[in-house]
C-alpha atoms as a PDB file:
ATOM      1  CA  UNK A   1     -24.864 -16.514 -56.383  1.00  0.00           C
ATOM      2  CA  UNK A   2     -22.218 -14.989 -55.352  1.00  0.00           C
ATOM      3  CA  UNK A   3     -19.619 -16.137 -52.079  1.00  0.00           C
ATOM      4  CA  UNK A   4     -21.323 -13.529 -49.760  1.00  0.00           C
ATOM      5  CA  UNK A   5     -24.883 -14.887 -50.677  1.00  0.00           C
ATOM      6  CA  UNK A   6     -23.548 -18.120 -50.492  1.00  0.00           C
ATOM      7  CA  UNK A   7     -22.318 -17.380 -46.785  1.00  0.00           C
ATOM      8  CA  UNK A   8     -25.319 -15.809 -45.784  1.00  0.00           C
ATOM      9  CA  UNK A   9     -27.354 -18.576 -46.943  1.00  0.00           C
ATOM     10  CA  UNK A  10     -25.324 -21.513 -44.985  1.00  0.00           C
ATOM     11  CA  UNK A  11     -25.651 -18.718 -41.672  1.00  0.00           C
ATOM     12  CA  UNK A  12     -29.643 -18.717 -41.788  1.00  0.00           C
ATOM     13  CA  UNK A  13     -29.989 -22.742 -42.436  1.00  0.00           C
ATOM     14  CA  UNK A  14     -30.694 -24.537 -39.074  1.00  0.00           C
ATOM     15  CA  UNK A  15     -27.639 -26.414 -37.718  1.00  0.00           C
ATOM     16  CA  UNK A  16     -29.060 -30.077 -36.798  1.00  0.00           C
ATOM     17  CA  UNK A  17     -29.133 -30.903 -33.262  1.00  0.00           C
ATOM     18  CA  UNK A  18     -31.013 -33.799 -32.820  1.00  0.00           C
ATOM     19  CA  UNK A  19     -30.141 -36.541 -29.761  1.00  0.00           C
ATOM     20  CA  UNK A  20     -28.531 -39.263 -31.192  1.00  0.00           C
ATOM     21  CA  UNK A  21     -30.261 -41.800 -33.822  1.00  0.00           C
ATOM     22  CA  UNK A  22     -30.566 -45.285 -32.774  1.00  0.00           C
ATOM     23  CA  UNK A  23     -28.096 -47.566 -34.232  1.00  0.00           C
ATOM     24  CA  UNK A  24     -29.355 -50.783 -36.108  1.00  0.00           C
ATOM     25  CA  UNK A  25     -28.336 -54.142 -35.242  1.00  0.00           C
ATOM     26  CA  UNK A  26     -25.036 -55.348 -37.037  1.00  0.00           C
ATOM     27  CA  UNK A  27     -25.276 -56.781 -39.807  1.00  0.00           C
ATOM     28  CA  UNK A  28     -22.280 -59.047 -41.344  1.00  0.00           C
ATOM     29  CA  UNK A  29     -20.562 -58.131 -44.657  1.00  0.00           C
ATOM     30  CA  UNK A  30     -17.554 -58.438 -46.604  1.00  0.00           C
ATOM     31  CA  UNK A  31     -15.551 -55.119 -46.251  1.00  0.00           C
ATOM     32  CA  UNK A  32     -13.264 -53.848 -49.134  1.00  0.00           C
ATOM     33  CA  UNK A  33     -10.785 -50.727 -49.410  1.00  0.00           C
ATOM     34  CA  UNK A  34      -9.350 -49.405 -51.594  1.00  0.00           C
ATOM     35  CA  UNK A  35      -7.177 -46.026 -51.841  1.00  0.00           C
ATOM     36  CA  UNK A  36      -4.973 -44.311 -54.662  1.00  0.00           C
ATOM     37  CA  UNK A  37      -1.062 -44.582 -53.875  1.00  0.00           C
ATOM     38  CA  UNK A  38       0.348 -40.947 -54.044  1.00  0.00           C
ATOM     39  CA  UNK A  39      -2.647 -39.082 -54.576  1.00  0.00           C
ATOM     40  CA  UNK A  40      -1.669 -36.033 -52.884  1.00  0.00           C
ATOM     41  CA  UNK A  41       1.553 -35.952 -54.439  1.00  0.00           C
ATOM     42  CA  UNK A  42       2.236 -32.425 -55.598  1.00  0.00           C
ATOM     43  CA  UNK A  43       3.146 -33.172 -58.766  1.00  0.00           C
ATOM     44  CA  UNK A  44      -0.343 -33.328 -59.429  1.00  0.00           C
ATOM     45  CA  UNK A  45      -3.488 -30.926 -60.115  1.00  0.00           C
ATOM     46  CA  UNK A  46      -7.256 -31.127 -59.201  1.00  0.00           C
ATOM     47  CA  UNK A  47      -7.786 -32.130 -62.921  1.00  0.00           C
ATOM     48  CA  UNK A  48      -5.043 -35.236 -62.458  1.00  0.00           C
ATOM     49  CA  UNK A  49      -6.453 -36.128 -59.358  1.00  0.00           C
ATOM     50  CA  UNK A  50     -10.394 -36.035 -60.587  1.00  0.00           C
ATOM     51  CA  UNK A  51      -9.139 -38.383 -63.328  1.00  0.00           C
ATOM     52  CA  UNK A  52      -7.979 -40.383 -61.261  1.00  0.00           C
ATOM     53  CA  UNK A  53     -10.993 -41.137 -58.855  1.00  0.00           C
ATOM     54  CA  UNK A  54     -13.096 -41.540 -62.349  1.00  0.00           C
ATOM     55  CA  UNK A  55     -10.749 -44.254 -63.008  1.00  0.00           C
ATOM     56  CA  UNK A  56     -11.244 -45.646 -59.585  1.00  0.00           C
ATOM     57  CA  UNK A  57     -14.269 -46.149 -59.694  1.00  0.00           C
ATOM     58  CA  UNK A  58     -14.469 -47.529 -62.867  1.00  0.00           C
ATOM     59  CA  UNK A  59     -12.024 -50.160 -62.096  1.00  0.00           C
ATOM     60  CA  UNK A  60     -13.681 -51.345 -58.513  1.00  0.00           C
ATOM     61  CA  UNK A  61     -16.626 -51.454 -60.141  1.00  0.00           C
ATOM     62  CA  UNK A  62     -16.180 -53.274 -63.625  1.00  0.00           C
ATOM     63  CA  UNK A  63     -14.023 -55.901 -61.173  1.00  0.00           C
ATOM     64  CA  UNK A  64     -16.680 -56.364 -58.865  1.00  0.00           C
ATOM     65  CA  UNK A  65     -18.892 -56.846 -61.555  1.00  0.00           C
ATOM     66  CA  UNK A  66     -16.883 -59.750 -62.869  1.00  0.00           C
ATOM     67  CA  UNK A  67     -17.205 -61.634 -59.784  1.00  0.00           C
ATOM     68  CA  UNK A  68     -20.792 -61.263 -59.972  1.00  0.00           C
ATOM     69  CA  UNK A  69     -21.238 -58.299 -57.379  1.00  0.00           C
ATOM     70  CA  UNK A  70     -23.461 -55.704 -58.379  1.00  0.00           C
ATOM     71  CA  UNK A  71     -22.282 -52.392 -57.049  1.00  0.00           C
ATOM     72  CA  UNK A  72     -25.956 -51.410 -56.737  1.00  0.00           C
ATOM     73  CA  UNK A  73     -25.896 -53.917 -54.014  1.00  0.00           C
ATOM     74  CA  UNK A  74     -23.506 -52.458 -52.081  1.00  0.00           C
ATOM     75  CA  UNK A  75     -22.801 -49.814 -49.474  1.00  0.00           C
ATOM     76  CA  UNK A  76     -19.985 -47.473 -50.731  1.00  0.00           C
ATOM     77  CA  UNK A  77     -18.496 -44.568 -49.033  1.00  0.00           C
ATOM     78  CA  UNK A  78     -16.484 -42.155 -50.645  1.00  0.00           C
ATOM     79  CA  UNK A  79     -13.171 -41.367 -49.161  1.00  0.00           C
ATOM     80  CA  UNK A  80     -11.570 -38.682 -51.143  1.00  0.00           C
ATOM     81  CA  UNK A  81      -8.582 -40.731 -52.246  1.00  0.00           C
ATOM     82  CA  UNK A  82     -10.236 -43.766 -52.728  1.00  0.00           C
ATOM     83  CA  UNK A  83     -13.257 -45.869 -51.435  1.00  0.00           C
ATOM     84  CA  UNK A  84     -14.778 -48.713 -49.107  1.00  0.00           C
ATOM     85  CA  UNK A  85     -17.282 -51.311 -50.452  1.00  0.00           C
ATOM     86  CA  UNK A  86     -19.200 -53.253 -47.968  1.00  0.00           C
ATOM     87  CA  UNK A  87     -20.829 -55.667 -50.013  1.00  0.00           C
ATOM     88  CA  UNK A  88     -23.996 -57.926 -48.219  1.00  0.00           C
ATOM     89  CA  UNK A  89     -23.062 -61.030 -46.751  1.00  0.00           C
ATOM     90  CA  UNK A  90     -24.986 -63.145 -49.331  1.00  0.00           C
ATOM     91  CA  UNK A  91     -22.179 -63.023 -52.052  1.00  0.00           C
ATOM     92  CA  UNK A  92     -19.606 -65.771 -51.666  1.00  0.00           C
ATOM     93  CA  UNK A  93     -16.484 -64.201 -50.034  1.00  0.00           C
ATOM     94  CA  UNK A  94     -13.773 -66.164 -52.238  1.00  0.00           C
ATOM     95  CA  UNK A  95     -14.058 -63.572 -55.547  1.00  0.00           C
ATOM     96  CA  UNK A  96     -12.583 -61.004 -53.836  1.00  0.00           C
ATOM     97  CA  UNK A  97      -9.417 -63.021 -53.937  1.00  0.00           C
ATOM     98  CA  UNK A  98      -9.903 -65.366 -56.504  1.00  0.00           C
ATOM     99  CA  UNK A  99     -10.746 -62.740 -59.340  1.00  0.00           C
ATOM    100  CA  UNK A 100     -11.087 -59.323 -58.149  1.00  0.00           C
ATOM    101  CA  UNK A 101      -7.369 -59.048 -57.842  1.00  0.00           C
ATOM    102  CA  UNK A 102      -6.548 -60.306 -61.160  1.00  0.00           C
ATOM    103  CA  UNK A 103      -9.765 -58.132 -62.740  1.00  0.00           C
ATOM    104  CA  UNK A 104      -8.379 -54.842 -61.120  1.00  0.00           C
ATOM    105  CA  UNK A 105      -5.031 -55.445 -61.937  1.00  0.00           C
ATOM    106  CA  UNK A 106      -6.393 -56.207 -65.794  1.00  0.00           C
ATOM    107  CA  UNK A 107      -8.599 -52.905 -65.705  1.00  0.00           C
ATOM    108  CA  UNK A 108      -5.346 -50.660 -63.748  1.00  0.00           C
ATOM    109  CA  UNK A 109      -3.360 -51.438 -67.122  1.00  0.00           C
ATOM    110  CA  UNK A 110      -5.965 -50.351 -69.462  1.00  0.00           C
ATOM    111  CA  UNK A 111      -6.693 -47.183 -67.304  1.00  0.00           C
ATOM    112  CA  UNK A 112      -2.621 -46.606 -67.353  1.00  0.00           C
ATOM    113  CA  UNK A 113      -1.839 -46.973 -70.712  1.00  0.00           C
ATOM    114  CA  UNK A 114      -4.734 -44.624 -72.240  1.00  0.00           C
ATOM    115  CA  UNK A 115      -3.863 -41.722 -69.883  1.00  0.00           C
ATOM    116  CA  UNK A 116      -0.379 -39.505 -68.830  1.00  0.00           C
ATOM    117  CA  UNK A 117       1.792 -40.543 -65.766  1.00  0.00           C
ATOM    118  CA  UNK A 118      -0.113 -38.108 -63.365  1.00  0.00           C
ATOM    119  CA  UNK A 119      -3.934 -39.343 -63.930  1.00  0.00           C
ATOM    120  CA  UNK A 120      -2.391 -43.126 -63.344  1.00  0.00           C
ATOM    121  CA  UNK A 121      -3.587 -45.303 -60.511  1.00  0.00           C
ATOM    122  CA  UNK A 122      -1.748 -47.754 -58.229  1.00  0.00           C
ATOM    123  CA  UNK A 123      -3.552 -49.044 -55.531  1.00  0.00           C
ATOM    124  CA  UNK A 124      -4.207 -49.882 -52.091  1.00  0.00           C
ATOM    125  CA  UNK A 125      -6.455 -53.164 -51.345  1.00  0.00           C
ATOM    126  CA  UNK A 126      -7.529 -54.130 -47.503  1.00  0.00           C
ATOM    127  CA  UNK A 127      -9.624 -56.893 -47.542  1.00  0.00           C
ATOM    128  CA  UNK A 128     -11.577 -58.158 -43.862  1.00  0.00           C
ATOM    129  CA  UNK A 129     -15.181 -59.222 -43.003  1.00  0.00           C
ATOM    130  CA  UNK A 130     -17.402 -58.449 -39.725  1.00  0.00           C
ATOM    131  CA  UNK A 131     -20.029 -56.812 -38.144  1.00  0.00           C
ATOM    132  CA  UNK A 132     -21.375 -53.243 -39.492  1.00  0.00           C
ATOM    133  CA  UNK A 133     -23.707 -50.986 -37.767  1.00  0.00           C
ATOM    134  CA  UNK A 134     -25.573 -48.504 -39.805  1.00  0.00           C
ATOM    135  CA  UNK A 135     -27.260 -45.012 -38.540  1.00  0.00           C
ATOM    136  CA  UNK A 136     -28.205 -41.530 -40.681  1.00  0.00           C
ATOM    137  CA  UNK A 137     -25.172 -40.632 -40.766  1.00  0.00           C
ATOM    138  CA  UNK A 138     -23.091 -43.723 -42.278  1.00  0.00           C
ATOM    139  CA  UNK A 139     -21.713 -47.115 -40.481  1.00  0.00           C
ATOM    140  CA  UNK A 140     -19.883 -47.922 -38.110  1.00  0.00           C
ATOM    141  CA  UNK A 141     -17.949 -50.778 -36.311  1.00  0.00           C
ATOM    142  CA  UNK A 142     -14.569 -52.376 -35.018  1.00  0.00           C
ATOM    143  CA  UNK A 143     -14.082 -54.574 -38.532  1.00  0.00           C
ATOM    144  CA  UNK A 144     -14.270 -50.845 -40.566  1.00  0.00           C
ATOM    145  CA  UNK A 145     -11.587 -49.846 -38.454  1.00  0.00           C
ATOM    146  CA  UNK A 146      -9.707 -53.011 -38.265  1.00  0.00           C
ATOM    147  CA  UNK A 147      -9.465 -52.135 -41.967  1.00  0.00           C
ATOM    148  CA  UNK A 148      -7.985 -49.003 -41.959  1.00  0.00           C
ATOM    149  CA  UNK A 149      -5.694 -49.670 -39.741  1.00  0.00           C
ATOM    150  CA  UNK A 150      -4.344 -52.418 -42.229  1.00  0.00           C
ATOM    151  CA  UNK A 151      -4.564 -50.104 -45.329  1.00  0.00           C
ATOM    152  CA  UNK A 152      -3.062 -47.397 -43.695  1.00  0.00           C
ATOM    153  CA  UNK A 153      -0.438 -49.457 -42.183  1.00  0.00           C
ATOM    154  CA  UNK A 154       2.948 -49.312 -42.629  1.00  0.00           C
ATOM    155  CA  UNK A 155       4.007 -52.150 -43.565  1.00  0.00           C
ATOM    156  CA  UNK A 156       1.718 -52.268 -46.025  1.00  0.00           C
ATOM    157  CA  UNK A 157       2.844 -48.494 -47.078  1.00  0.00           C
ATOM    158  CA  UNK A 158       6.301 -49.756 -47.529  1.00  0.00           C
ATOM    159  CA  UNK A 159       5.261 -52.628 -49.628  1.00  0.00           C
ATOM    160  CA  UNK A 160       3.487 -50.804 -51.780  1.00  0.00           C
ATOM    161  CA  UNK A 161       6.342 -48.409 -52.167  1.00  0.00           C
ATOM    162  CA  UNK A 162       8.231 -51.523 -53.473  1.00  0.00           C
ATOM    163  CA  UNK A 163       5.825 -53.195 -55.724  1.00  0.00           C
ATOM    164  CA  UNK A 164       6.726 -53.784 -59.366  1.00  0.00           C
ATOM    165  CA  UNK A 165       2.815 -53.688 -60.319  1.00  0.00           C
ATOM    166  CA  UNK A 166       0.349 -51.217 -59.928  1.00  0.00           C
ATOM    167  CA  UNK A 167      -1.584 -53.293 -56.857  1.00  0.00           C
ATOM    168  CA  UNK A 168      -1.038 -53.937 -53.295  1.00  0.00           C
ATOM    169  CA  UNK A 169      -3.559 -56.128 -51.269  1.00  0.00           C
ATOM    170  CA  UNK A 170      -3.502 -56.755 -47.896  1.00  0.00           C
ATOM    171  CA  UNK A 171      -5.980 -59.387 -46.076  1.00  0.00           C
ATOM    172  CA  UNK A 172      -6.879 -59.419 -42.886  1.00  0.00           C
ATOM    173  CA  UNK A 173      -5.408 -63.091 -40.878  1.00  0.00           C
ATOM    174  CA  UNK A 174      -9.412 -63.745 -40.143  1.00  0.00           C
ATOM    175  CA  UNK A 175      -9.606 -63.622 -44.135  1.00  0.00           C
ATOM    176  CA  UNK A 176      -6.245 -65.325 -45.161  1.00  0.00           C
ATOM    177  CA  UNK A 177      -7.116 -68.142 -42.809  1.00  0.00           C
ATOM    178  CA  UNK A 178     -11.074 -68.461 -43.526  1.00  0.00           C
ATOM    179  CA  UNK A 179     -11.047 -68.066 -47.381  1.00  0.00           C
ATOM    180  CA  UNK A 180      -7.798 -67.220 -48.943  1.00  0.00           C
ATOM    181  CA  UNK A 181      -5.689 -70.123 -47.751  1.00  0.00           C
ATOM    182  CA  UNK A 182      -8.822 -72.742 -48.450  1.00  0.00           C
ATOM    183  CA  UNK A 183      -8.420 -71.524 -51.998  1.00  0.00           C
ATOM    184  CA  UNK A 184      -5.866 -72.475 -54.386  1.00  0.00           C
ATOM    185  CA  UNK A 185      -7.197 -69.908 -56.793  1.00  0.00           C
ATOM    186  CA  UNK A 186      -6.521 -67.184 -54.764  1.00  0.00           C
ATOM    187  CA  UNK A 187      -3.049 -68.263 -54.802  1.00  0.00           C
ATOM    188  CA  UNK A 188      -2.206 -68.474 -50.847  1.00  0.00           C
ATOM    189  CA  UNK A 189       1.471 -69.109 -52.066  1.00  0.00           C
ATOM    190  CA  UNK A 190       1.925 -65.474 -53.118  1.00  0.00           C
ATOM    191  CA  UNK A 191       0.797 -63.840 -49.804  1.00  0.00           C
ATOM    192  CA  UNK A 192       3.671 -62.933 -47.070  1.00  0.00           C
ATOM    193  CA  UNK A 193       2.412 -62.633 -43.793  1.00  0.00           C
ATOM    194  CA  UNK A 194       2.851 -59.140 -41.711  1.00  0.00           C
ATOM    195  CA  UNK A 195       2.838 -57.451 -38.517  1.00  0.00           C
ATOM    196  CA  UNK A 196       0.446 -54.539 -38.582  1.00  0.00           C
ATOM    197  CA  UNK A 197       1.020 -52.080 -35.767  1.00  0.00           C
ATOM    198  CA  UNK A 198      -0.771 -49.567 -36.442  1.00  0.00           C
ATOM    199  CA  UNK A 199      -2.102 -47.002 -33.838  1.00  0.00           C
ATOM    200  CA  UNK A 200      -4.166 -48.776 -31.165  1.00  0.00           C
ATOM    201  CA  UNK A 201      -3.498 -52.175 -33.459  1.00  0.00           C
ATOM    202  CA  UNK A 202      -1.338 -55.294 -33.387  1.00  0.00           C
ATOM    203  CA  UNK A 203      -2.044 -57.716 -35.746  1.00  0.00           C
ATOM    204  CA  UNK A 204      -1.165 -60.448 -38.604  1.00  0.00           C
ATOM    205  CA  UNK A 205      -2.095 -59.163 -41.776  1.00  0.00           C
ATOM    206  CA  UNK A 206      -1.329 -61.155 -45.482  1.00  0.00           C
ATOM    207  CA  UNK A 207       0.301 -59.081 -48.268  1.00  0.00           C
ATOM    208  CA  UNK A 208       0.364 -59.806 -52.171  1.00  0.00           C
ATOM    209  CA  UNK A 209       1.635 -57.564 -54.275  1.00  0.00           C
ATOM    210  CA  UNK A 210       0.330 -58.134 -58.407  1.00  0.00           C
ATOM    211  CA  UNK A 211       2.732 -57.289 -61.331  1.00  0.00           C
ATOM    212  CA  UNK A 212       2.752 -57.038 -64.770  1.00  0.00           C
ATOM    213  CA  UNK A 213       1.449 -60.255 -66.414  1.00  0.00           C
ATOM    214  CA  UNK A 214      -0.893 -60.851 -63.580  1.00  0.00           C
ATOM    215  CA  UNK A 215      -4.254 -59.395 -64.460  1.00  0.00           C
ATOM    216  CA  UNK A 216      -7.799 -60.901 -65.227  1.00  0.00           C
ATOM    217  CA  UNK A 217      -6.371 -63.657 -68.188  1.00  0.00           C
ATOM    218  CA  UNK A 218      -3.838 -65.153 -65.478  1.00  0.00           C
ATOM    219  CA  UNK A 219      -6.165 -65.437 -62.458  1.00  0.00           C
ATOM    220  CA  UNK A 220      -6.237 -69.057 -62.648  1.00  0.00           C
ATOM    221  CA  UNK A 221      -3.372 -69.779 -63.420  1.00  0.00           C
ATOM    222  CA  UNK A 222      -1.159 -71.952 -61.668  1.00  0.00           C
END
């Protein structure tokens, strides 16, 4: 088909316009983000980029699956230059700190050293938990956007500017104080506590960056 059939064809299709859908009733989960650093950098092509979010998605998912979270469970949304998980509030909240980071730092390295500088990944991590609405068109609620506004922070920009490794995390304070810092696995020692100001936001958010040397075999160490 060619771009003037194509055209054509999107003209005759009835535009939706429905009154609004009801919204469920919230429903708690753990929320997780994650986003590609420098993945509109010009430097690289469509091809380098698509490499990339195959990679991504590998990664979240083979970590998730090693702290026993089955990505079939889970509500994903794709955001272009990365991805958010909300994962149902039956799964214990402490893996996400106590092994995902080390399993996605473990699975970056083995995505990075099988493929050329552009089609590497280092990432972005924001990690809160709260109430999510769901309607036809997706979800919705303040803790989704409390989580962008730490990912997309800043301060969390800048230290992921600086990091020697190839991940960045970020935690929300209602997640460094409920689970993280409860948790000597999750290593509460190696967080640094931020200001996030961010748009409409001003808030405490808990940063740890992961190097070399930190990935799945180290978790528990320490």
């Amino acid at each position: 088909m060619s771009w003037r059939d194509w055209t054509g064809w999107l003209r005759q299709r009835p535009v939706p316009c429905s009154p609004a859908e009801p919204v469920t009733d919230p429903v708690h989960h753990t929320i997780l983000a994650l986003v590609i650093e420098g993945f509109s950098a010009p430097d690289r092509t469509t091809m380098h980029r698509l490499a990339q979010r195959a990679g991504l998605y590998h990664v979240a998912q083979q970590a998730l699956l090693a702290g026993g979270v089955e990505w079939e469970d889970c509500h994903w949304a794709d955001l272009g230059d990365g991805v958010l998980v909300l994962v149902p509030a039956g799964y214990p909240k402490a893996v996400f700190s106590e092994v995902l980071p080390g399993e996605l730092t473990a699975s970056l390295a083995v995505h990075n050293a099988s493929h050329r500088r552009p089609e590497r990944i280092r990432l972005r991590v924001a990690l809160h938990a709260g109430e999510v609405s769901y309607d036809v068109h997706g979800t919705a609620g303040a803790a989704i956007v409390h989580t962008f506004r730490l990912l997309h922070s800043r301060v969390m920009a800048n230290a992921a500017a600086h990091a020697g490794g190839d991940l960045a995390v970020i935690a929300s304070a209602w997640f460094y104080d409920e689970i993280i810092r409860h948790s000597p696995v999750s290593r509460p020692d190696l967080f640094r506590q931020v200001r996030v100001q961010e748009k409409e936001t001003a808030a405490w958010g808990w940063v740890r960056l992961l190097g070399p040397g930190e990935g799945a075999r180290r978790r528990t160490a320490g």
